[in-house]
N, C-alpha and C. Protein backbone atom coordinates (compact mmCIF):
# COMPACT_ATOMS: atom_id res chain seq x y z
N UNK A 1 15.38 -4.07 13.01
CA UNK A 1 15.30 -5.35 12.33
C UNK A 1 16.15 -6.35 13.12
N UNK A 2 15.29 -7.44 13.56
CA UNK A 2 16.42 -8.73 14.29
C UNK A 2 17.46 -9.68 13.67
N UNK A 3 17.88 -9.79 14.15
CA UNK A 3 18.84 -10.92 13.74
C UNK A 3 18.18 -12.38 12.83
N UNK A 4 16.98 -12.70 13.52
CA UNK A 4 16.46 -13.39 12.48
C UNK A 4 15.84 -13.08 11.37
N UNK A 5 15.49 -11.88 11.17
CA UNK A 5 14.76 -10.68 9.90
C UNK A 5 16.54 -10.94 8.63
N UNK A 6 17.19 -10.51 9.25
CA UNK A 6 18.42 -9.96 8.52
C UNK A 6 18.99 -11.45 8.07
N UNK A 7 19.28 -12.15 8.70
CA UNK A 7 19.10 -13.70 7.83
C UNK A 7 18.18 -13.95 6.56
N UNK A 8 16.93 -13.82 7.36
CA UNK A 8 16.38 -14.52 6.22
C UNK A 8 16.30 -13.00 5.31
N UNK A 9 16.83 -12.36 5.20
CA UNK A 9 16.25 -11.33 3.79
C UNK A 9 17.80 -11.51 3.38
N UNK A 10 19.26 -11.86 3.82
CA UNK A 10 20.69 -12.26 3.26
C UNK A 10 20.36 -13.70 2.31
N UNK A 11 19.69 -14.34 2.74
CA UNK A 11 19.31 -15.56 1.97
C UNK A 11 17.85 -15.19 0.95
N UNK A 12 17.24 -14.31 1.00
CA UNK A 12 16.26 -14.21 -0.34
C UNK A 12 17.28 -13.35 -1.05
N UNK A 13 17.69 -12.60 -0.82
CA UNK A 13 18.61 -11.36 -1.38
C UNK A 13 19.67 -12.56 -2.37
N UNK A 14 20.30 -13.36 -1.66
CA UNK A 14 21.37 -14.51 -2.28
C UNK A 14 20.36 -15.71 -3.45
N UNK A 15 19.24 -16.14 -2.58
CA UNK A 15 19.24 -17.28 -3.22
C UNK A 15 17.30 -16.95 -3.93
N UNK A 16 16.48 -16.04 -3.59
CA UNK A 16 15.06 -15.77 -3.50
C UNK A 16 15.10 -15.55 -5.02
N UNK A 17 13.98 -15.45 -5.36
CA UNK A 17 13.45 -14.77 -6.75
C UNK A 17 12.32 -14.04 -6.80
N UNK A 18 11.81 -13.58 -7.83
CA UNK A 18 10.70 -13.00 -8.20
C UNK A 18 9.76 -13.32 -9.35
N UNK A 19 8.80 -12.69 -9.12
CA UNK A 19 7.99 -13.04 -10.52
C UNK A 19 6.79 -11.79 -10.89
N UNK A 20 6.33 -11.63 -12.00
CA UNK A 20 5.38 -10.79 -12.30
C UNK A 20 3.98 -11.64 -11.83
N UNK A 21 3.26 -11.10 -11.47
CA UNK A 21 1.78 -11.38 -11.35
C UNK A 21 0.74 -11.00 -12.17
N UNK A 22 -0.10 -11.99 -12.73
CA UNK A 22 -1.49 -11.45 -13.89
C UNK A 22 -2.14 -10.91 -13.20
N UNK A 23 -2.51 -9.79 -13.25
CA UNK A 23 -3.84 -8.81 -12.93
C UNK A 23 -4.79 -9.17 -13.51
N UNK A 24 -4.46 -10.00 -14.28
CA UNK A 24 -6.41 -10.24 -14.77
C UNK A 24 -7.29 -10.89 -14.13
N UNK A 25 -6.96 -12.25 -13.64
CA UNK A 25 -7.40 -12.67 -12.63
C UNK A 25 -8.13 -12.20 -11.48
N UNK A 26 -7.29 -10.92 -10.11
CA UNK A 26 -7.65 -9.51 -9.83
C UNK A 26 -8.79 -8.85 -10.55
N UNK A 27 -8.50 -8.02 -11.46
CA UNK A 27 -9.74 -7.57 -12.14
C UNK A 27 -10.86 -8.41 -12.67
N UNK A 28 -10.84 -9.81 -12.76
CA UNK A 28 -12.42 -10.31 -13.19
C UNK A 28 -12.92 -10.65 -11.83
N UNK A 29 -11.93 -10.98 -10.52
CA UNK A 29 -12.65 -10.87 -9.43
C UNK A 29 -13.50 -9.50 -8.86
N UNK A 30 -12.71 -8.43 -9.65
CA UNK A 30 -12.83 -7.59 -8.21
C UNK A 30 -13.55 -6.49 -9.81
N UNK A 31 -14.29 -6.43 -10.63
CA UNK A 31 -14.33 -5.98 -11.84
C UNK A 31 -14.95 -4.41 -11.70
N UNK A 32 -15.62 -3.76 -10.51
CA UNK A 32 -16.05 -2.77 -10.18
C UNK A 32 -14.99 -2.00 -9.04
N UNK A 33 -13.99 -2.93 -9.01
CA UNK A 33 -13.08 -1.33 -8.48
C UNK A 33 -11.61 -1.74 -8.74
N UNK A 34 -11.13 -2.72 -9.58
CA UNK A 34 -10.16 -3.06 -10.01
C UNK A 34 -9.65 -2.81 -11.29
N UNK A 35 -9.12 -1.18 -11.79
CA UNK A 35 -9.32 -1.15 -13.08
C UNK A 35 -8.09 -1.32 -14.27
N UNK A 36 -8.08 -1.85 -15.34
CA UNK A 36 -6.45 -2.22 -15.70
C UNK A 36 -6.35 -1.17 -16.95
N UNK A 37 -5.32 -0.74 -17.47
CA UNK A 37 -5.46 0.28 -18.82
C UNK A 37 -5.93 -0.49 -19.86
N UNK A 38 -6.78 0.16 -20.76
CA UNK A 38 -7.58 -0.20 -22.02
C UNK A 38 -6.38 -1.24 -23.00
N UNK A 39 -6.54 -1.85 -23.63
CA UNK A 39 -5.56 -2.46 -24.94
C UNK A 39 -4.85 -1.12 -25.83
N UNK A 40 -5.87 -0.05 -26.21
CA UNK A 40 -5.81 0.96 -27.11
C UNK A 40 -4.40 1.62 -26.06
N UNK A 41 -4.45 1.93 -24.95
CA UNK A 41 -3.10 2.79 -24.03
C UNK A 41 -2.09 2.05 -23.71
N UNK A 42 -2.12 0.16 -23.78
CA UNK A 42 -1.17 0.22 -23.68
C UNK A 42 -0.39 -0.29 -24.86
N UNK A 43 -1.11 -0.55 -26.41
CA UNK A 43 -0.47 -0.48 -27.34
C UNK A 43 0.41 1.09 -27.78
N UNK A 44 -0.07 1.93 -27.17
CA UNK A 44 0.76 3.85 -27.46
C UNK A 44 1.84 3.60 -26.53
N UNK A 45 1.93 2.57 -26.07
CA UNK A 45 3.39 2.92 -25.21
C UNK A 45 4.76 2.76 -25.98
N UNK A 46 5.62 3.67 -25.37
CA UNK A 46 7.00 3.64 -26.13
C UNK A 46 7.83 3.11 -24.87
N UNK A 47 9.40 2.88 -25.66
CA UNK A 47 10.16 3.16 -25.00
C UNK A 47 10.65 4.87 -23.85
N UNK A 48 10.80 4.29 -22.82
CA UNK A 48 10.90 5.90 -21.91
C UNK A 48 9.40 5.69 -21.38
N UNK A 49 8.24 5.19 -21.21
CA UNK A 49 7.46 5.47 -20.61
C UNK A 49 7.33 4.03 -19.37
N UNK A 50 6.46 4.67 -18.08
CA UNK A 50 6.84 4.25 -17.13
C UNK A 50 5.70 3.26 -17.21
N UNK A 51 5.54 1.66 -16.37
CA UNK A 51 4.64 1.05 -16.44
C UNK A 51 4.46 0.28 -15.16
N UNK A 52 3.20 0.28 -14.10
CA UNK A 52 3.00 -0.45 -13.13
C UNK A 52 2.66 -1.98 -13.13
N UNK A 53 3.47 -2.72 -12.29
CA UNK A 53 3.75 -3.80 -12.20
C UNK A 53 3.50 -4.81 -10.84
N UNK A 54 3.09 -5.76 -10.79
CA UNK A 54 2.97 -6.24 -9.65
C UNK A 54 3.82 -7.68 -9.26
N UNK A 55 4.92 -7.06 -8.44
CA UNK A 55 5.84 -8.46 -8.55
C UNK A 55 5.83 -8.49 -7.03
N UNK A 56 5.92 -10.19 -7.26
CA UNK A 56 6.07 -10.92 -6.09
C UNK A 56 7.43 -11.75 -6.08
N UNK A 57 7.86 -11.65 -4.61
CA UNK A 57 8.71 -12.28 -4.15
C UNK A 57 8.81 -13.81 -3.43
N UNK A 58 9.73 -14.65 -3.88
CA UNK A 58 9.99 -15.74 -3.76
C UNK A 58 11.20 -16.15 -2.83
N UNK A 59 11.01 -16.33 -1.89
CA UNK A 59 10.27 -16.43 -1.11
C UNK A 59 9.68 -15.28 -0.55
N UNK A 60 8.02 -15.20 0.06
CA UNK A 60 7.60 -13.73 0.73
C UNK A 60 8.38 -13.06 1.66
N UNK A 61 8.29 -12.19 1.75
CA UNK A 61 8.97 -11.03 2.67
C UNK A 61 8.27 -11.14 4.19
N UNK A 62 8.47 -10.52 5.39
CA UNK A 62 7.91 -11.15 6.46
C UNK A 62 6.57 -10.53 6.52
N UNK A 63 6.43 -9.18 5.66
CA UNK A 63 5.18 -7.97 6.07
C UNK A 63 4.58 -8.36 4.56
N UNK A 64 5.09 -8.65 3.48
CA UNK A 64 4.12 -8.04 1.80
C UNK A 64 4.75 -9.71 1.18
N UNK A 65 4.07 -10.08 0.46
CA UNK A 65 4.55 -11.16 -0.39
C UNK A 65 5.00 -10.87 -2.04
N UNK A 66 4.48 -9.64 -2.02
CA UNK A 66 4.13 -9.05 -3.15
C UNK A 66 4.39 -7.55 -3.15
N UNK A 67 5.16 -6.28 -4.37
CA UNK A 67 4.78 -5.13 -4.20
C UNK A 67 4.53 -4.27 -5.79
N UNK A 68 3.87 -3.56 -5.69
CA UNK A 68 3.68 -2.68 -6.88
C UNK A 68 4.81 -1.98 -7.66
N UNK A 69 5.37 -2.00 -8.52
CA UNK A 69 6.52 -0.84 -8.85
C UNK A 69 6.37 -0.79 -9.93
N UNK A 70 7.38 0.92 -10.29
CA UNK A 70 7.44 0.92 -11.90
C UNK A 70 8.64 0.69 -12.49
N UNK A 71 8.20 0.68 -13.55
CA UNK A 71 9.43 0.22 -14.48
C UNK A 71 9.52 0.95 -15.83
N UNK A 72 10.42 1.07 -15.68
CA UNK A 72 10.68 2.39 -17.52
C UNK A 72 11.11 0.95 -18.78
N UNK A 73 9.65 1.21 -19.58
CA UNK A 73 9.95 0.46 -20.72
C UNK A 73 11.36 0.92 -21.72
N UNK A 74 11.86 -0.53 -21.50
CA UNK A 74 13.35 -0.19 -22.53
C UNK A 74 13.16 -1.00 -23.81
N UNK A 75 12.42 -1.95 -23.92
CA UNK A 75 12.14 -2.67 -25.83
C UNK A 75 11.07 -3.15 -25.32
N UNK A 76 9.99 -3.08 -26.77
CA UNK A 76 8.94 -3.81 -27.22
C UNK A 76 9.44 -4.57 -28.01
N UNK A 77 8.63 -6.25 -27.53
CA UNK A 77 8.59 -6.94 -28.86
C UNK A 77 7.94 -8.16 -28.64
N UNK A 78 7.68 -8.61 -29.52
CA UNK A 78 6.47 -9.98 -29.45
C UNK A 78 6.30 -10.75 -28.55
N UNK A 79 7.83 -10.96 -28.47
CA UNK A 79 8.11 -12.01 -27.21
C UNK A 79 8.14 -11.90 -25.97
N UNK A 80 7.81 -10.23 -25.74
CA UNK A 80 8.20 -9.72 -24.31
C UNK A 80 8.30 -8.68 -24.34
N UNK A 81 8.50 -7.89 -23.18
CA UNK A 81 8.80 -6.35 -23.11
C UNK A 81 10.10 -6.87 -21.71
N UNK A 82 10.96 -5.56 -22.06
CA UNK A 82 12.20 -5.12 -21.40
C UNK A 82 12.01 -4.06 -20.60
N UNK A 83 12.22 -3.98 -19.29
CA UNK A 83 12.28 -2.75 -18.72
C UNK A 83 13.32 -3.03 -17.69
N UNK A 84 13.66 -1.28 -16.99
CA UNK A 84 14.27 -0.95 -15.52
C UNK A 84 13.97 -1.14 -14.85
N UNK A 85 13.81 -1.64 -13.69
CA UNK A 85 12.69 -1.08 -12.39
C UNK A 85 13.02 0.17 -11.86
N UNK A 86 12.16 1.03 -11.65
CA UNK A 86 12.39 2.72 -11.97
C UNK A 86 12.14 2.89 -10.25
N UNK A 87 11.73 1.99 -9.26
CA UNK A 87 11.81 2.27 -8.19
C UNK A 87 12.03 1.47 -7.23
N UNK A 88 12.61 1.62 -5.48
CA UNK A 88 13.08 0.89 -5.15
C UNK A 88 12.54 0.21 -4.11
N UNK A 89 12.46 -1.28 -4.42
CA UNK A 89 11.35 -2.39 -3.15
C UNK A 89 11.65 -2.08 -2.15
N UNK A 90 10.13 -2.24 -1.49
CA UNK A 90 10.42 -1.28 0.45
C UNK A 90 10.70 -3.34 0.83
N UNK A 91 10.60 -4.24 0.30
CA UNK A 91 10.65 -5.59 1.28
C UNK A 91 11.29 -6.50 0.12
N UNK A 92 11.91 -6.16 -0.90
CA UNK A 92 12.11 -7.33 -1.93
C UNK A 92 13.71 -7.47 -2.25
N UNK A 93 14.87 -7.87 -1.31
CA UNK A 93 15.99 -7.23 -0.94
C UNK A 93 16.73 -8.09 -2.14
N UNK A 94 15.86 -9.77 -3.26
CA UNK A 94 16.33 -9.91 -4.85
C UNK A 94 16.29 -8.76 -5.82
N UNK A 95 16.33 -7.55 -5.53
CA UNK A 95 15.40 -6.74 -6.60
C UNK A 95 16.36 -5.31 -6.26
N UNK A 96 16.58 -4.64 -7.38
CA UNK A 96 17.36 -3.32 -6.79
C UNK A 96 16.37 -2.59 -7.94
N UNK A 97 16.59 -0.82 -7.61
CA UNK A 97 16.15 0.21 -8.79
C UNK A 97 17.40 -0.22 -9.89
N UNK A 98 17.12 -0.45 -10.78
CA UNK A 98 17.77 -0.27 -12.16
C UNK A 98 17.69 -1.95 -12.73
N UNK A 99 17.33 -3.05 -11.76
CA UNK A 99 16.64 -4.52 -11.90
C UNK A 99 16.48 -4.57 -13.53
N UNK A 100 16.68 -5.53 -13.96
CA UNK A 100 15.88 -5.79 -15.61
C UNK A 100 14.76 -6.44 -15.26
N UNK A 101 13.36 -6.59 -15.88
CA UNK A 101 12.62 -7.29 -16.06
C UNK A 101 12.08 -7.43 -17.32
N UNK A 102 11.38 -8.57 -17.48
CA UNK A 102 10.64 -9.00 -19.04
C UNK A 102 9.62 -9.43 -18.25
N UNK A 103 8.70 -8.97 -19.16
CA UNK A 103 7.07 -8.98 -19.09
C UNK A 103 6.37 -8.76 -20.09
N UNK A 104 5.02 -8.94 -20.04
CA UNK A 104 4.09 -9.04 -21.34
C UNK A 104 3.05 -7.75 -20.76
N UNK A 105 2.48 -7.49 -21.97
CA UNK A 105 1.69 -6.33 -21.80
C UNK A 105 0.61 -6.43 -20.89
N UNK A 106 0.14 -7.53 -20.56
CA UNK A 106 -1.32 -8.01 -20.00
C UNK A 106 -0.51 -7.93 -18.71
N UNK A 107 0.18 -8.16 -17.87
CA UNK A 107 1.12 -7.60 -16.48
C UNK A 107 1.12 -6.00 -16.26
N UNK A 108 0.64 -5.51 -17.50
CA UNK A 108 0.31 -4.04 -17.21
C UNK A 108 -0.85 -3.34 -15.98
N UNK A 109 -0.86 -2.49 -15.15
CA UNK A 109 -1.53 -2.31 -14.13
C UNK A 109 -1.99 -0.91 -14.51
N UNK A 110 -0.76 -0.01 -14.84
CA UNK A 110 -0.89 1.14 -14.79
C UNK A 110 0.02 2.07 -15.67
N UNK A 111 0.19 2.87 -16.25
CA UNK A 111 1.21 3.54 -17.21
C UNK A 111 0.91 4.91 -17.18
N UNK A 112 2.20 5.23 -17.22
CA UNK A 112 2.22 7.02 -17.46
C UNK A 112 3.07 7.18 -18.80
N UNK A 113 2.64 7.80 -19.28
CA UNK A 113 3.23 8.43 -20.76
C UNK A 113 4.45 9.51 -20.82
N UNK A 114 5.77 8.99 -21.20
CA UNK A 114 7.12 10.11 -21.06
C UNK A 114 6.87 11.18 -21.93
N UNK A 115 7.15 12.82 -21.37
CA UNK A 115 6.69 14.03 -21.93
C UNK A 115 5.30 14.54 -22.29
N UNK A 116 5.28 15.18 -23.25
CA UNK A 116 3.77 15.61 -23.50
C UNK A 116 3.18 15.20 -24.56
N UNK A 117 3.35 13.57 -24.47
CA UNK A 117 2.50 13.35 -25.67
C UNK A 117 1.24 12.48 -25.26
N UNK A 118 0.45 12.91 -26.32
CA UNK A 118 -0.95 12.78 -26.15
C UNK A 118 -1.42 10.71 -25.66
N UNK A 119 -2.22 11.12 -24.50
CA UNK A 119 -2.57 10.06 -23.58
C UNK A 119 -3.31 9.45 -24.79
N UNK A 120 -3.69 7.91 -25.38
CA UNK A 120 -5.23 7.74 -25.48
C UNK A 120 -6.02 8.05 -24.92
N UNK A 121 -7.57 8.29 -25.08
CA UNK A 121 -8.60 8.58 -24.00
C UNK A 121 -9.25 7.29 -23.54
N UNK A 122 -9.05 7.39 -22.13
CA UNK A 122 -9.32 6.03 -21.41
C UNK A 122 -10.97 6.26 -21.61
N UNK A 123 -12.27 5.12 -21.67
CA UNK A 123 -12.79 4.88 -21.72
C UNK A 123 -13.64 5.85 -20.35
N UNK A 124 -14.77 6.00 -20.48
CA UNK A 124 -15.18 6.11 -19.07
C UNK A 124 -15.14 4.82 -18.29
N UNK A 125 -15.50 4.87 -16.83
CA UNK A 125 -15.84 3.34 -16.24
C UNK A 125 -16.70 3.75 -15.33
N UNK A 126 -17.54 2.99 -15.43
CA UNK A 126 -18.66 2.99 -14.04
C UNK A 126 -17.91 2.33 -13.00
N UNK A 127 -18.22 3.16 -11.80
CA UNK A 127 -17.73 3.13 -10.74
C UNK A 127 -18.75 3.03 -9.84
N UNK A 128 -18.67 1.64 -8.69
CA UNK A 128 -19.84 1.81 -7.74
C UNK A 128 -19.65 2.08 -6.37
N UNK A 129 -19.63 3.37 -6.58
CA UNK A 129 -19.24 4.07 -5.42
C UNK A 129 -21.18 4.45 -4.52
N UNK A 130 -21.70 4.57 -5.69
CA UNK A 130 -23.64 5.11 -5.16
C UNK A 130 -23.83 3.96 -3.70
N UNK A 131 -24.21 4.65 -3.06
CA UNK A 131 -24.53 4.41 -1.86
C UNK A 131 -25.89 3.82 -1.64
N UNK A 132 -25.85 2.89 -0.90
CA UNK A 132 -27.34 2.02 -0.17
C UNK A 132 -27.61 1.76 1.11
N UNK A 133 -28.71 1.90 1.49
CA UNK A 133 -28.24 1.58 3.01
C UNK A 133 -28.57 0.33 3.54
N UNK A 134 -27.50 -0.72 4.33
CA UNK A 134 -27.71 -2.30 4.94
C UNK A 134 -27.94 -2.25 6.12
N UNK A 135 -28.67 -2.54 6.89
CA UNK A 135 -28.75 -3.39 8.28
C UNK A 135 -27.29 -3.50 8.53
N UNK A 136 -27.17 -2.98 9.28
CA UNK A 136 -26.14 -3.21 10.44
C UNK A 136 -25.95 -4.87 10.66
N UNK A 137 -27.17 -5.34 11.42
CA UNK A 137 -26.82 -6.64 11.48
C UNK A 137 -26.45 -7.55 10.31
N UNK A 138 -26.85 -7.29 8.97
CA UNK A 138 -26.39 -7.84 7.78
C UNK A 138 -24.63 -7.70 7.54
N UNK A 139 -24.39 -6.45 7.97
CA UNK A 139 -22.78 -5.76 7.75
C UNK A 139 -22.11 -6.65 8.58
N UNK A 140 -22.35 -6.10 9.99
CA UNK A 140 -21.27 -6.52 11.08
C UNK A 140 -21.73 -8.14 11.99
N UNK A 141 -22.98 -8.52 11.80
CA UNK A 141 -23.64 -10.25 12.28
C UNK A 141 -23.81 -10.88 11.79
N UNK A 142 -23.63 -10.97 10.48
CA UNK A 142 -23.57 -12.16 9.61
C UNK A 142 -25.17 -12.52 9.59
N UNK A 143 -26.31 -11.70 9.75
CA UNK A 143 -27.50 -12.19 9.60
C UNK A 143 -27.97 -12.16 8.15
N UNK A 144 -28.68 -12.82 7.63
CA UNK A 144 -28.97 -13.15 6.21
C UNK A 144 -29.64 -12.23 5.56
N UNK A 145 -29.19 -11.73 4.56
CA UNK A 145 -30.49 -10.46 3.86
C UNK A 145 -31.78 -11.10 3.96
N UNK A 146 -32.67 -10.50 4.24
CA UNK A 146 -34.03 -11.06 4.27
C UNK A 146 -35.17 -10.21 3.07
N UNK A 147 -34.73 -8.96 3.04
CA UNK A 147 -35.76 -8.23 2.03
C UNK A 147 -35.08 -7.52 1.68
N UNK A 148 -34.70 -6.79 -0.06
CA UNK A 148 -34.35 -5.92 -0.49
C UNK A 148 -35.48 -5.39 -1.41
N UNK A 149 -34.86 -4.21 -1.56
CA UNK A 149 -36.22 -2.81 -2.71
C UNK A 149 -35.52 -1.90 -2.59
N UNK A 150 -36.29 -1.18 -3.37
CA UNK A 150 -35.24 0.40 -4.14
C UNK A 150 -36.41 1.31 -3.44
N UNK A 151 -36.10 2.54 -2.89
CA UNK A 151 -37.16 3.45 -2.41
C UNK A 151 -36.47 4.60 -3.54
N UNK A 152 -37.07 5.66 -2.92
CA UNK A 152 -36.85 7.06 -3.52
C UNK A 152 -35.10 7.27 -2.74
N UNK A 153 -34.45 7.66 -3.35
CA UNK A 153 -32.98 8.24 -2.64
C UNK A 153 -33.44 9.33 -2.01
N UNK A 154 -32.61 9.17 -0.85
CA UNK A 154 -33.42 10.54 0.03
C UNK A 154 -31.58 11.16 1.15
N UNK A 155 -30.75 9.85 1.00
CA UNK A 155 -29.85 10.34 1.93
C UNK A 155 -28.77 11.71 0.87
N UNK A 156 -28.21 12.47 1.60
CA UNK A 156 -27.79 12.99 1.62
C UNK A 156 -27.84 14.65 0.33
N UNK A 157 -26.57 15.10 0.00
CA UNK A 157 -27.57 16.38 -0.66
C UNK A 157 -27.45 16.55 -2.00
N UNK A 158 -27.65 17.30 -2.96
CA UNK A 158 -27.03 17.80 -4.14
C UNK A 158 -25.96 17.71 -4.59
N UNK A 159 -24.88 18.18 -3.82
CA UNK A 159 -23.32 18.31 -4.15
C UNK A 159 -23.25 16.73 -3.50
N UNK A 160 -23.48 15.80 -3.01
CA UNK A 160 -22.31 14.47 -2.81
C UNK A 160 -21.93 13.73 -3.97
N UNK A 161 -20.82 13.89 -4.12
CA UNK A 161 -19.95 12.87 -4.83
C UNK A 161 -20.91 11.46 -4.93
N UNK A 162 -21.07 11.12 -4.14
CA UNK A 162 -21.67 9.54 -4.52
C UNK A 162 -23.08 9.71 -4.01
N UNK A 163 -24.24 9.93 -4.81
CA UNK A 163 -25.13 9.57 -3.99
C UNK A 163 -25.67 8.15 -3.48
N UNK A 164 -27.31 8.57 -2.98
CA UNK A 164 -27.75 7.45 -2.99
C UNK A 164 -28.27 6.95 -4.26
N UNK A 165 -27.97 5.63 -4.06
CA UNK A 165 -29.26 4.87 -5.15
C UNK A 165 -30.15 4.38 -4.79
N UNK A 166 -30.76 4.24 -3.57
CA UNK A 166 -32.01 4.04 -3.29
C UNK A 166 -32.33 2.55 -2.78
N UNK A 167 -31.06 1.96 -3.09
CA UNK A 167 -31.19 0.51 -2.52
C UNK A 167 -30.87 0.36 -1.32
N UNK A 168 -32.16 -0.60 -0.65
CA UNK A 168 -32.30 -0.90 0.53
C UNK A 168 -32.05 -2.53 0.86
N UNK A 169 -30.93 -2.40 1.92
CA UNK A 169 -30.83 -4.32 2.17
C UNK A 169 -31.05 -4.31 3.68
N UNK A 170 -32.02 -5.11 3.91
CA UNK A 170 -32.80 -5.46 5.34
C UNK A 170 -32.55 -7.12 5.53
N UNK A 171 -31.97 -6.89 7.05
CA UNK A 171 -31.58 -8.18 7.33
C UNK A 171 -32.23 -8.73 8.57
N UNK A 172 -32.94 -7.56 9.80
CA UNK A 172 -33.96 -7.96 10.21
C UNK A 172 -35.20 -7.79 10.37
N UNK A 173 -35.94 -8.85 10.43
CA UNK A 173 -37.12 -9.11 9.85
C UNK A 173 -38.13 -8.64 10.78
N UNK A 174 -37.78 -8.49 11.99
CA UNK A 174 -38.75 -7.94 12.81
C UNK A 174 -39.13 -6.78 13.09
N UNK A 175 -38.50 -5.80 12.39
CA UNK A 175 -38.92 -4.26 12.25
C UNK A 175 -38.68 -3.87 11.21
N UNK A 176 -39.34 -3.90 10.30
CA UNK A 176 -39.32 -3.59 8.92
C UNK A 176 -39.52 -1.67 8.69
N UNK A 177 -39.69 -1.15 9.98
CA UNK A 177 -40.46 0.59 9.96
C UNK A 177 -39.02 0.77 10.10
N UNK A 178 -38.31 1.20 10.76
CA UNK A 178 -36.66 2.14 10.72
C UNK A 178 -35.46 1.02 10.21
N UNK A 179 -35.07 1.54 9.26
CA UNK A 179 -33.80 0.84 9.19
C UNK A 179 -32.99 1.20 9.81
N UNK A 180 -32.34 0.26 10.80
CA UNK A 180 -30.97 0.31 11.02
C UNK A 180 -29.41 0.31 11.15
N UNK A 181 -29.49 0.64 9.60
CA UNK A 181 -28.57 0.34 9.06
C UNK A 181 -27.72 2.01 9.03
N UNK A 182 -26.33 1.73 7.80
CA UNK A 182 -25.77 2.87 7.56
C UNK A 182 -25.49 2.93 5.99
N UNK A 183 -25.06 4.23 5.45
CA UNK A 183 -24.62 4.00 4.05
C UNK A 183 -23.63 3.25 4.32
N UNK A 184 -23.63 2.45 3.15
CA UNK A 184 -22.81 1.55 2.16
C UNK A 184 -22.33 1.90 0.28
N UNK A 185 -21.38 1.83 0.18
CA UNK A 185 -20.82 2.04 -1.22
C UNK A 185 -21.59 0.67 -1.71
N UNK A 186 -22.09 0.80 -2.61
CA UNK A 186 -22.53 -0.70 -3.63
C UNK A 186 -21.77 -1.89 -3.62
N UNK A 187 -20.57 -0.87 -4.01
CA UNK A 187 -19.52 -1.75 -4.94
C UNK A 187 -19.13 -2.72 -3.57
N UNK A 188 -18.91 -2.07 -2.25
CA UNK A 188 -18.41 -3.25 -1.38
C UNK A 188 -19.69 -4.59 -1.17
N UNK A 189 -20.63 -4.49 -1.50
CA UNK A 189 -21.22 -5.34 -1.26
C UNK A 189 -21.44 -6.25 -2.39
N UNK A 190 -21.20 -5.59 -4.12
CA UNK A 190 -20.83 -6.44 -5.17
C UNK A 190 -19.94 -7.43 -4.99
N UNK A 191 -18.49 -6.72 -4.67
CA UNK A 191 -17.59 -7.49 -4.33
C UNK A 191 -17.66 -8.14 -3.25
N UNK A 192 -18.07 -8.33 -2.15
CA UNK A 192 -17.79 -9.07 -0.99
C UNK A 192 -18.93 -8.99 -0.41
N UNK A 193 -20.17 -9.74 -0.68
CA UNK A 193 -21.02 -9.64 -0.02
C UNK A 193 -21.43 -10.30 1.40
N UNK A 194 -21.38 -9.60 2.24
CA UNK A 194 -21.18 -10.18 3.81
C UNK A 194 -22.13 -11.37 4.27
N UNK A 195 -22.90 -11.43 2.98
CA UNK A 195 -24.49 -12.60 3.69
C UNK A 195 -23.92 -13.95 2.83
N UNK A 196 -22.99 -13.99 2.15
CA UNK A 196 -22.50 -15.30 1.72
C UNK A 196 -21.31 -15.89 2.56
C-alpha cells in the first residue's frame, strides 16, 4: 500500500462515513437473479441472528465503493433495528467488527437464523438459468436480433442442471441453416440484453 493509499484511507478512517444501501432498487432491476428474503423470514428474526447488509462508504475506497457484511441483530423496533457488525471490512477503514449500525428491515439482503430454530420456508423462485442459443454476432457485435422462435430443445442431456429451452436468437440474417451461436443462460439476456 503507497503512501498515497495510506493517506487517503487515515482521512476516511478520521473524517469518511457510511451508509446502508436499498436493495430494492437492485432487485426490481435485476428481478431474475437478484433475490432478497421473503417479508414472512425476515419478520422470524430475533435478536442473536445474523443479517446481510450492503454498506457503502463515504468517501469510496480506491478498489469497492461499497461491501457486503453481517451484522448480529441486537434490538427490534419500529423505528429501526440495532446491530454489531459481525465482520470485518476488507476496504472500509470508518467501520470496525463490533461497529453499531441502525437499519430497517427492507436493507435486509440475507439472514441466517441463531441455533436450531426453525427457518420459515422460503418460497420457491424461478430461476433463469434454462439455456438458449444466440448468434455469436448478437453476443459479442452488437448486431441486432433479427429473428427469434422456440424449436424442440435438443442441446445437451438428461442429467443437466439447466437445460435447454428451446429458444433461439438469430442475429444474422444471411444464413438462417446453422446457427452460430453458443448456449446462453436466459436470465443474462433478460437482464442485459446485448441488442439494446
Amino acid at each position: 500500500m503507497g503512501l498515497k493509499h495510506r493517506l487517503y484511507n487515515l482521512r476516511r478512517r478520521a473524517f469518511g462515513s457510511w451508509s446502508i444501501d436499498d436493495p430494492r432498487p437492485i432487485q426490481a432491476d435485476a428481478p431474475y437473479t437478484y433475490f432478497l428474503p421473503s417479508a414472512e423470514r425476515i419478520a422470524a428474526l430475533r435478536p442473536g441472528d445474523l443479517v446481510k447488509l450492503v454498506i457503502r462508504s463515504h468517501p469510496p475506497g480506491p478498489e469497492w465503493d461499497a461491501e457486503r457484511m453481517w451484522a448480529e441483530v441486537e434490538n427490534i423496533a419500529p423505528e429501526g433495528w440495532t446491530g454489531a457488525l459481525a465482520n470485518t471490512p476488507c476496504d472500509m477503514p470508518q467501520l470496525r467488527e463490533g461497529s453499531r449500525l441502525t437499519f430497517q428491515p427492507f436493507h435486509i439482503i440475507d439472514l441466517i437464523y441463531e441455533g436450531d430454530r426453525e427457518a420459515q420456508p422460503e418460497l420457491p423462485r424461478r430461476e433463469y438459468w434454462d439455456r438458449c442459443m444466440v448468434d455469436s454476432c448478437v453476443l459479442d457485435e452488437g448486431v441486432p436480433v433479427y429473428y427469434i422462435y422456440r424449436d424442440e430443445p435438443d442441446m445437451g442431456g438428461e442429467d443437466d442442471k439447466y437445460p435447454d429451452s428451446g429458444w433461439r436468437i438469430r442475429g444474422d440474417y444471411r444464413d438462417l441453416k446453422g446457427l452460430s451461436g453458443f448456449p446462453c443462460a436466459a436470465g443474462r439476456l433478460i437482464i442485459r440484453p446485448p441488442w439494446l
